[in-house]
Protein backbone atom coordinates (compact mmCIF):
# COMPACT_ATOMS: atom_id res chain seq x y z
CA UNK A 1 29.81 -24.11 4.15
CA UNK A 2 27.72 -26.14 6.77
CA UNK A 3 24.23 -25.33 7.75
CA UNK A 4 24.03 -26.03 11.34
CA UNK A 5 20.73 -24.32 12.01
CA UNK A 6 17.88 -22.98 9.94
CA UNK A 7 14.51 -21.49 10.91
CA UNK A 8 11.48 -18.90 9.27
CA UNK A 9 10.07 -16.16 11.74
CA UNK A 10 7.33 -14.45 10.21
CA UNK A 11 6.50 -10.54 10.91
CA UNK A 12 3.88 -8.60 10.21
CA UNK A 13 3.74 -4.64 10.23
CA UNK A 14 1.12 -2.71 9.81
CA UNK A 15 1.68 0.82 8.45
CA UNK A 16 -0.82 3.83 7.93
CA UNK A 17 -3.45 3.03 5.45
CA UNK A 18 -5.74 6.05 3.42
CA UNK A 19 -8.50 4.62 1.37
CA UNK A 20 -9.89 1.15 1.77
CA UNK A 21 -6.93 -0.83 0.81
CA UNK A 22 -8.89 -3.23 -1.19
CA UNK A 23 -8.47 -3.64 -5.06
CA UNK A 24 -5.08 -5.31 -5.82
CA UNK A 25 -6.00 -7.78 -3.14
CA UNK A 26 -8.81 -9.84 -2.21
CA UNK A 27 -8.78 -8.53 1.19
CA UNK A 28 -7.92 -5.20 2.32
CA UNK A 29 -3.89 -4.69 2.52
CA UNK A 30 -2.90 -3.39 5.55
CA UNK A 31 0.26 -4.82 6.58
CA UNK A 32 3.77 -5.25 5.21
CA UNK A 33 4.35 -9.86 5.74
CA UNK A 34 7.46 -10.98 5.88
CA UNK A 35 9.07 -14.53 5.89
CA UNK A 36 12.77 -14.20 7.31
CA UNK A 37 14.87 -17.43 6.69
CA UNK A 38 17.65 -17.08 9.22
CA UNK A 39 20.42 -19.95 8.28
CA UNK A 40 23.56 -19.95 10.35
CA UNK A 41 26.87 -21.96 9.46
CA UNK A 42 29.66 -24.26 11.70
CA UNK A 43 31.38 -20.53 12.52
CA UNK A 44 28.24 -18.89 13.84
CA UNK A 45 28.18 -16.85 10.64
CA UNK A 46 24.35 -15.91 10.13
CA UNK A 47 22.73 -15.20 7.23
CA UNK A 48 19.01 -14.08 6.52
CA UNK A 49 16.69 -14.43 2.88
CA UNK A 50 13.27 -13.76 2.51
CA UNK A 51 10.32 -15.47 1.01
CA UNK A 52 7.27 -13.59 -0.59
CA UNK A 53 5.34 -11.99 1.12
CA UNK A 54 1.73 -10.47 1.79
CA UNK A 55 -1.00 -12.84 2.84
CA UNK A 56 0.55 -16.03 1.86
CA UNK A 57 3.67 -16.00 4.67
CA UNK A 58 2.26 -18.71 6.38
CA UNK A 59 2.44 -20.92 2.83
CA UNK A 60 6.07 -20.06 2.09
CA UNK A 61 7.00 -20.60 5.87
CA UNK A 62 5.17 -24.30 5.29
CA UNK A 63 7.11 -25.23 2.44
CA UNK A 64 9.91 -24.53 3.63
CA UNK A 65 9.90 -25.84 6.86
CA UNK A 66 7.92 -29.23 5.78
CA UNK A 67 10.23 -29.71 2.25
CA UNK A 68 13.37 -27.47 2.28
CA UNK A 69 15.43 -26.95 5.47
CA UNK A 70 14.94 -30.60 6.48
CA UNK A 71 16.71 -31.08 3.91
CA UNK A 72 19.63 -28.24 4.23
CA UNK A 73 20.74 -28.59 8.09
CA UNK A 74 23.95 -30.70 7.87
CA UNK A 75 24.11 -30.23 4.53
CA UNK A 76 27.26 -29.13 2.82
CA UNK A 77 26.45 -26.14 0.50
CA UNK A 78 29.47 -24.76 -1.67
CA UNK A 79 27.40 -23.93 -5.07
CA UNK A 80 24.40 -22.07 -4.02
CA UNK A 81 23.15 -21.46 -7.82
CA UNK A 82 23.66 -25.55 -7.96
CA UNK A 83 21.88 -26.11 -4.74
CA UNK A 84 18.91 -23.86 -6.22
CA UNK A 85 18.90 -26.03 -9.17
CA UNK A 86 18.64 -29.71 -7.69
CA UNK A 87 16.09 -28.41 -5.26
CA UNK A 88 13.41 -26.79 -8.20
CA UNK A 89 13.99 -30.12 -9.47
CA UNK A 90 13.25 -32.09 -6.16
CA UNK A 91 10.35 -30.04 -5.79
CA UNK A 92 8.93 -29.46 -9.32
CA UNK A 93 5.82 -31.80 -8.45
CA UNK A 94 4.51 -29.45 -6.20
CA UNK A 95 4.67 -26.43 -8.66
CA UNK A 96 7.24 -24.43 -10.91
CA UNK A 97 5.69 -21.16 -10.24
CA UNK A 98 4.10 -19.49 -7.34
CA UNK A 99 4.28 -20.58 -3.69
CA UNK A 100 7.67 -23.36 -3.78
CA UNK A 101 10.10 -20.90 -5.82
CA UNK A 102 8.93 -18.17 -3.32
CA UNK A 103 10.18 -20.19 -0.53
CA UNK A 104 13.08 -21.30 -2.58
CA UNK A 105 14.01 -17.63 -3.15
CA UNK A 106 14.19 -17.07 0.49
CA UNK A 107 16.65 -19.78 1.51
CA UNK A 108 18.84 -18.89 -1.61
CA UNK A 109 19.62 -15.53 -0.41
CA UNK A 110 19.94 -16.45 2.99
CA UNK A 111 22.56 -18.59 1.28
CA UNK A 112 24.26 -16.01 -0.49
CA UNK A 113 24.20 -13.70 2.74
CA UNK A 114 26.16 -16.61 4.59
CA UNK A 115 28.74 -16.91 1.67
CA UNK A 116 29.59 -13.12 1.19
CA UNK A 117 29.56 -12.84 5.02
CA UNK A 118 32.15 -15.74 5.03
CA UNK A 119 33.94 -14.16 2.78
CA UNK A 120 34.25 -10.74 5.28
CA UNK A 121 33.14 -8.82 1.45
CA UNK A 122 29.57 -7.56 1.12
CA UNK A 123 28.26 -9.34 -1.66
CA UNK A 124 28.29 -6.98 -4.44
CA UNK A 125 31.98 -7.70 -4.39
CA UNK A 126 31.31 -11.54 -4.88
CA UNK A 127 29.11 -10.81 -8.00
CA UNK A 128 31.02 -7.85 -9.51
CA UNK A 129 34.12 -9.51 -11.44
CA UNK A 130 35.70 -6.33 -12.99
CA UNK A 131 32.62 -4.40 -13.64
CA UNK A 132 32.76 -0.87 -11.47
CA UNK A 133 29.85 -1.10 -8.85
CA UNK A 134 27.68 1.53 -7.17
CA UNK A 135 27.08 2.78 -3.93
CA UNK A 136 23.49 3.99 -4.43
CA UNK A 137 21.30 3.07 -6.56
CA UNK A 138 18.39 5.30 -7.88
CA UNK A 139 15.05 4.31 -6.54
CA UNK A 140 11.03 5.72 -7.55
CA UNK A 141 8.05 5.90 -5.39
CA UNK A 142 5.49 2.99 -5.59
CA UNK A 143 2.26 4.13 -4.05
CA UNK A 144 -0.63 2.03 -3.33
CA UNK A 145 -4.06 1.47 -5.38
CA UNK A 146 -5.87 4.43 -3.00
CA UNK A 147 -9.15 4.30 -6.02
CA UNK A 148 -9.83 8.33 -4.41
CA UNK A 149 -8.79 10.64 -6.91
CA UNK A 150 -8.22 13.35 -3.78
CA UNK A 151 -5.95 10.67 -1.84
CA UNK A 152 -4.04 9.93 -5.26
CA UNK A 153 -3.49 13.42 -5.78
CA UNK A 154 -2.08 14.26 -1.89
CA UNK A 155 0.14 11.28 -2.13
CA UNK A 156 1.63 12.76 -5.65
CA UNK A 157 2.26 15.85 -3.56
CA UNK A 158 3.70 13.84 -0.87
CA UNK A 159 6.05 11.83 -2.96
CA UNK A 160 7.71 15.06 -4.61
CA UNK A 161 8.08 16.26 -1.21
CA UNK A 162 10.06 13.44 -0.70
CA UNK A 163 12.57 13.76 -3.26
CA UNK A 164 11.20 11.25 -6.24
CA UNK A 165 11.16 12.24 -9.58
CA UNK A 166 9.34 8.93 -10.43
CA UNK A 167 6.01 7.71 -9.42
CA UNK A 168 4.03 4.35 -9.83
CA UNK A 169 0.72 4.51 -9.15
CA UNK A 170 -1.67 1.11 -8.77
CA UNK A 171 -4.77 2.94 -10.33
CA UNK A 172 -6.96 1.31 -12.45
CA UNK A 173 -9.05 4.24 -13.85
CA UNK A 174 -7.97 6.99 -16.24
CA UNK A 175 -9.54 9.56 -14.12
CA UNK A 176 -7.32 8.75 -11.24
CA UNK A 177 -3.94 8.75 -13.29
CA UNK A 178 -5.16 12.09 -14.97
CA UNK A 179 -5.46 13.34 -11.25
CA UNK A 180 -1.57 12.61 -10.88
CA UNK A 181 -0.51 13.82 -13.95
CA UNK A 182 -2.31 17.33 -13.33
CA UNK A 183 -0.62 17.64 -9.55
CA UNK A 184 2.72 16.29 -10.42
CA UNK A 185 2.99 18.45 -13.97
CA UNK A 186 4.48 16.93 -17.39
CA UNK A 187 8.59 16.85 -15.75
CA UNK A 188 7.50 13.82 -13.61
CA UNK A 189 7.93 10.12 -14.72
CA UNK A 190 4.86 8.53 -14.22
CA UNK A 191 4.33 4.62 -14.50
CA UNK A 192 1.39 2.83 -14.53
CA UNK A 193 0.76 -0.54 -12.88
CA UNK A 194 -2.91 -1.95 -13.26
CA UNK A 195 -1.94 -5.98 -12.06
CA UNK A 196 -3.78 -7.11 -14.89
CA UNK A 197 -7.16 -5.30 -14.54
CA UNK A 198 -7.54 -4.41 -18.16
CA UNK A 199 -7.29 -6.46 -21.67
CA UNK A 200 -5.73 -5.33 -24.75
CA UNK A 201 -9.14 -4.40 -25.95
CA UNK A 202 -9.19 -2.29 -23.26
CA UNK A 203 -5.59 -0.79 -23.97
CA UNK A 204 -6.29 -0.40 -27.59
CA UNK A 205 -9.93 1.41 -26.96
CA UNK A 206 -8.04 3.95 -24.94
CA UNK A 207 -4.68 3.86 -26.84
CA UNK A 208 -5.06 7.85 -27.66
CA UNK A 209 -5.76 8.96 -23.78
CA UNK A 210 -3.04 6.85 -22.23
CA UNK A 211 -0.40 7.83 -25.19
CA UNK A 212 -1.33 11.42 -23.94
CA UNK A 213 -0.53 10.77 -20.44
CA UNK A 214 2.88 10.71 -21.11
CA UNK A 215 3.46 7.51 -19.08
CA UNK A 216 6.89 5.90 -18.51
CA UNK A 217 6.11 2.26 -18.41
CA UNK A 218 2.40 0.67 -18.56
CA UNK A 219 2.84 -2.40 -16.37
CA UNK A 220 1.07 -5.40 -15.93
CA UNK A 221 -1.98 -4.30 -18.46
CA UNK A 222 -3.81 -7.52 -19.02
CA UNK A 223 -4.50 -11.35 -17.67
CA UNK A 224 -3.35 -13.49 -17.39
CA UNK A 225 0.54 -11.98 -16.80
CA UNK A 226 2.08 -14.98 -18.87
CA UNK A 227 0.22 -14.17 -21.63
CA UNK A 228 3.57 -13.15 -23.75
CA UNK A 229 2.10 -12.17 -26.98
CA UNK A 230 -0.78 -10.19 -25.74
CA UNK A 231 1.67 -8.71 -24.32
CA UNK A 232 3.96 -8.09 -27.24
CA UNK A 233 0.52 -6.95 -29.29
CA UNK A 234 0.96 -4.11 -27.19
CA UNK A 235 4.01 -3.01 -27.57
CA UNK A 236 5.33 -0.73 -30.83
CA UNK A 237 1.97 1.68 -30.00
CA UNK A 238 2.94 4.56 -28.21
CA UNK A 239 3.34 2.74 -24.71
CA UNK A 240 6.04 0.80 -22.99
CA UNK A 241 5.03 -2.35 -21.85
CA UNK A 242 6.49 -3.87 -18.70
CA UNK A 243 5.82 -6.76 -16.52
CA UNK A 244 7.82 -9.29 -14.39
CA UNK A 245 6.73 -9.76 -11.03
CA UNK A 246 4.21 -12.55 -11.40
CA UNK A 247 7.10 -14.76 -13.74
CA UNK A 248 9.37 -17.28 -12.04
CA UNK A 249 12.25 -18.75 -12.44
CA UNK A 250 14.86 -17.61 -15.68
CA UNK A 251 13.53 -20.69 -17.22
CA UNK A 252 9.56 -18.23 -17.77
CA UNK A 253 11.44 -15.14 -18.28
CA UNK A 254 13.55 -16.49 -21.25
CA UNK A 255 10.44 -17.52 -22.52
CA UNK A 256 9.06 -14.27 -22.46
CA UNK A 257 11.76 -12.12 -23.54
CA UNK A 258 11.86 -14.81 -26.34
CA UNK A 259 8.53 -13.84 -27.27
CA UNK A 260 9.18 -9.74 -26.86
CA UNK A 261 6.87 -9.15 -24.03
CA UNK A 262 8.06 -6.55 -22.39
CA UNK A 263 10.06 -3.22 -22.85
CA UNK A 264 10.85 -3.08 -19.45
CA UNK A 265 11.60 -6.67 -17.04
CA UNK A 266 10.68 -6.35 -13.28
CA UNK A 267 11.81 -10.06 -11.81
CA UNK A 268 11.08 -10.12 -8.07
CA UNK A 269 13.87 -11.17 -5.96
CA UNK A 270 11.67 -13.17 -3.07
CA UNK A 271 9.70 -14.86 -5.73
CA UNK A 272 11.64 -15.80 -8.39
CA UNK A 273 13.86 -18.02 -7.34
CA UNK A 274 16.11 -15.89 -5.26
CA UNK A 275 19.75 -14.74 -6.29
CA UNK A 276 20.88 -17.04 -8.10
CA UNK A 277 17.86 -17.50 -10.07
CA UNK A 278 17.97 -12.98 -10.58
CA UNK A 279 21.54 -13.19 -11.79
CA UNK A 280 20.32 -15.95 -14.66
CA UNK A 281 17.87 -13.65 -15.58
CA UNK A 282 20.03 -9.96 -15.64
CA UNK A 283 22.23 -12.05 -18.07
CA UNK A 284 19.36 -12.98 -20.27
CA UNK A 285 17.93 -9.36 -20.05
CA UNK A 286 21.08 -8.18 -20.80
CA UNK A 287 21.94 -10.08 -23.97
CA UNK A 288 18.34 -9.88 -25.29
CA UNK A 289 18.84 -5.73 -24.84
CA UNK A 290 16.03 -5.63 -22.50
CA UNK A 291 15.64 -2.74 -19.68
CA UNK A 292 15.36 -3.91 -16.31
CA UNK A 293 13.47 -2.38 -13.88
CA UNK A 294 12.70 -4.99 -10.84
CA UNK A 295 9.74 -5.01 -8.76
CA UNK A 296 10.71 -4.06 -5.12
CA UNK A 297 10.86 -7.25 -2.12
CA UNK A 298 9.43 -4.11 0.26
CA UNK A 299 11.69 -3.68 3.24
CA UNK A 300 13.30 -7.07 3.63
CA UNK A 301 16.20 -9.19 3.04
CA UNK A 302 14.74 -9.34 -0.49
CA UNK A 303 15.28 -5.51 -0.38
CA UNK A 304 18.70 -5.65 0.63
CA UNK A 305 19.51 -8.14 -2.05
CA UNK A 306 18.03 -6.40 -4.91
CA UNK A 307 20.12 -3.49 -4.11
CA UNK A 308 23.39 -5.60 -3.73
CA UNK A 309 22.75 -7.07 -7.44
CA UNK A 310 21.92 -3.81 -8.66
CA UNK A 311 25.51 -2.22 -7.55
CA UNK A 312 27.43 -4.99 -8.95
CA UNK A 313 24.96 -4.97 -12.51
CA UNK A 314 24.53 -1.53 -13.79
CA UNK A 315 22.49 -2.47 -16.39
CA UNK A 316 19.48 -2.25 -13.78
CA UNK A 317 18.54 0.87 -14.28
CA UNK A 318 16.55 0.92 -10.94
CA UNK A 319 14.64 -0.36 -8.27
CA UNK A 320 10.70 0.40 -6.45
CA UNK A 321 10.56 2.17 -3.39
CA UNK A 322 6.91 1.30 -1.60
CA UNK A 323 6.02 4.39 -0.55
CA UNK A 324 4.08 3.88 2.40
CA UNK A 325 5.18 4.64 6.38
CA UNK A 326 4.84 1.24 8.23
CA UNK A 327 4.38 1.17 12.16
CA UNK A 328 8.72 0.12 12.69
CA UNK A 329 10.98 -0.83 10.63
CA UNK A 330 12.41 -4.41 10.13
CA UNK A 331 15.40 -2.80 9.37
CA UNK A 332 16.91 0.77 8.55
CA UNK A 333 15.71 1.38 5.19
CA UNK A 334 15.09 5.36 6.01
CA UNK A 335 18.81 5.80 7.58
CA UNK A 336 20.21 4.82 4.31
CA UNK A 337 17.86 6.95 1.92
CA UNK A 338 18.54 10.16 0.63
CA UNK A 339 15.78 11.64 -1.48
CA UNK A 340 15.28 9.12 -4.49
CA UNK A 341 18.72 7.37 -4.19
CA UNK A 342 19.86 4.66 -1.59
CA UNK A 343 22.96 3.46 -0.25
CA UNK A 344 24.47 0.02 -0.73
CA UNK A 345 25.77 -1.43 2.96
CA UNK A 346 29.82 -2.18 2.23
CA UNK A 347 29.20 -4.50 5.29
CA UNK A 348 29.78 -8.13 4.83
CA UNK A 349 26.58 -10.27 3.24
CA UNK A 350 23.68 -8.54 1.77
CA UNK A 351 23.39 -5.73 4.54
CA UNK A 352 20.30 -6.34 6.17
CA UNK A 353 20.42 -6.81 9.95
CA UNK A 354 16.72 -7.13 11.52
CA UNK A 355 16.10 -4.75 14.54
CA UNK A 356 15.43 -7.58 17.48
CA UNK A 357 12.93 -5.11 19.33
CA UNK A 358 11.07 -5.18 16.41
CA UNK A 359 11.23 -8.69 15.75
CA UNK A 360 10.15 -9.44 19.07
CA UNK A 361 6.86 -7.27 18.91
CA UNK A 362 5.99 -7.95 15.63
CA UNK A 363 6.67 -11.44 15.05
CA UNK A 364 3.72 -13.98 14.87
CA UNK A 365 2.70 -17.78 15.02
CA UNK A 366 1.61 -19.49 12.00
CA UNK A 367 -1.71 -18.18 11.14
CA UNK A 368 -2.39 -15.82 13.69
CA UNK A 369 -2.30 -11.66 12.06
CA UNK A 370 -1.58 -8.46 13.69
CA UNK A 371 -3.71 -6.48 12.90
């Protein structure tokens, strides 16, 4: 296929925010980021990826428009996984991790968008072979850090309301996941994602309390997140260790699933290197026997990808719902919800078509926020 056009719109949504926002941020987070990559080919075919995400949109948007899509209009692209290849390598002098494979990630699914939608198949169909696929995949509730034990506790409440039988909460203090674990009563999964606030002297202090908690997963428990076996200390005690969203590329994962890290995986689709970079790594999970659970894009492209890979895959077990209710939505993520499962579009590409009203009130220039 040809790229005739390429360009990155960046939108910013705010949704309703309880407590101060601040903790797994610098700054306070108040707004769902997104960096659409919208590529179209020589038939007018469009297709749309996704960079990560929060504050740093205006980074990915800079990389790619300064290094990447210079370098893809005209271009002939028939093997996107190849494609993804040659550029980490063009680019590796800038960075192997972090802010380049984000943008990276973005134009590769935009990529694989355009192919399935070429194809007239959505894309699970591409990536499927002869394995049966699913048309919804099972999805938990992902709140935010709220650091209130009463606002953890209503937003437990809230969350069962809403039909989840799983709930990851961003607390940091024992107090606060004790709060959820009283409300929600001992039939609820809960998971546990600190983004690396503690150390395994921490972990291992507190071993007893935490075991008694009953939690699912334990996720990102120390710093830094690469730290493979600190991470595999942990594991074999009474808690299930999971990480994922902070590795990149299949290249870092293999490394750590070489090293036993993790009971559960949780690669990012916008930030580790896209689709064809995810697919590398579902193999490797797969054949090393490891459970994955992948951290959620939010409401994006990225979104709609992860659940295309997940209905041709089944060895994903499931994927993170953010639980929070932003001002519009990009797209129709509630429409296709029901209760804790979601359906996969059987429309061709990845499914995700952006509404243009709200693309045209929440878009921004580089650098300039709504908030």
């Amino acid at each position: 296929m040809k790229i005739t056009s390429a360009e990155v719109v960046l939108v910013e949504i705010p949704f309703a925010l309880r407590g101060t926002g601040v903790g797994i941020m610098p700054t306070a987070w108040k707004t769902l980021e997104f960096a659409l990559v919208r590529l179209e080919d020589e038939l007018g075919n469009v297709g749309w990826g996704e960079g990560f995400g929060y504050s740093l949109i205006d980074a990915t948007k800079s990389v790619m428009d300064r290094l990447i899509l210079p370098m893809l209009v005209g271009a002939e692209i028939d093997d996107i996984a190849a494609w993804n290849a040659r550029t980490q390598r063009q680019l590796h002098m800038f960075g192997r991790y972090g802010v380049t494979i984000f943008a990276i990630s973005g134009v590769d699914i935009a990529l694989w968008d355009l192919a399935a939608k070429r194809a007239g198949k959505p894309l699970y169909q591409l990536l499927a072979g002869r394995r049966e696929v699913r048309t919804r995949i099972p999805f938990y509730a992902s709140l935010v850090r709220y650091a209130e034990h009463d606002l953890v506790v209503d937003a437990s409440k809230e969350v069962l309301a809403a039909g989840f039988h799983r709930i990851k909460l961003h607390e940091i203090t024992l107090p606060a996941i004790t709060a959820c674990r009283k409300t929600v009563g001992p039939h609820t999964d809960i998971c546990v994602d600190v983004n690396c606030a503690w150390s395994t002297d921490f972990v291992t202090k507190n071993l007893a309390e935490l075991r008694a908690l009953s939690l699912t997963w334990l996720e990102e428990p120390i710093y830094p997140p690469e730290d493979f076996a600190a991470l595999a200390s942990l594991r074999g005690k009474g808690l299930n260790i999971a990480a994922g969203e902070n590795w990149c590329t299949s290249f870092q994962i293999e490394q750590a699933l070489r090293a036993g890290a993790v009971d559960y995986l949780q690669p990012s689709m916008s930030k580790v290197g896209g689709i064809s970079e995810y697919l590398r790594i579902v193999d490797l999970a797969d054949r090393a026997g490891t459970t994955l659970m992948p951290h959620s894009p939010y409401f994006g492209p990225g979104f709609y990808a992860s659940l295309q890979v997940a209905a041709a895959r089944p060895s994903i077990t499931a994927l993170e719902y953010n639980f929070v209710q932003p001002d519009a939505w990009l797209a129709d993520v509630e429409g296709i919800r029901d209760g804790e499962m979601i359906k996969v579009s059987d429309t061709p590409g990845i499914g995700f078509e952006p509404d243009p009203d709200v693309l045209h009130k929440y878009g921004r220039v580089l650098g300039k926020r709504n908030l």
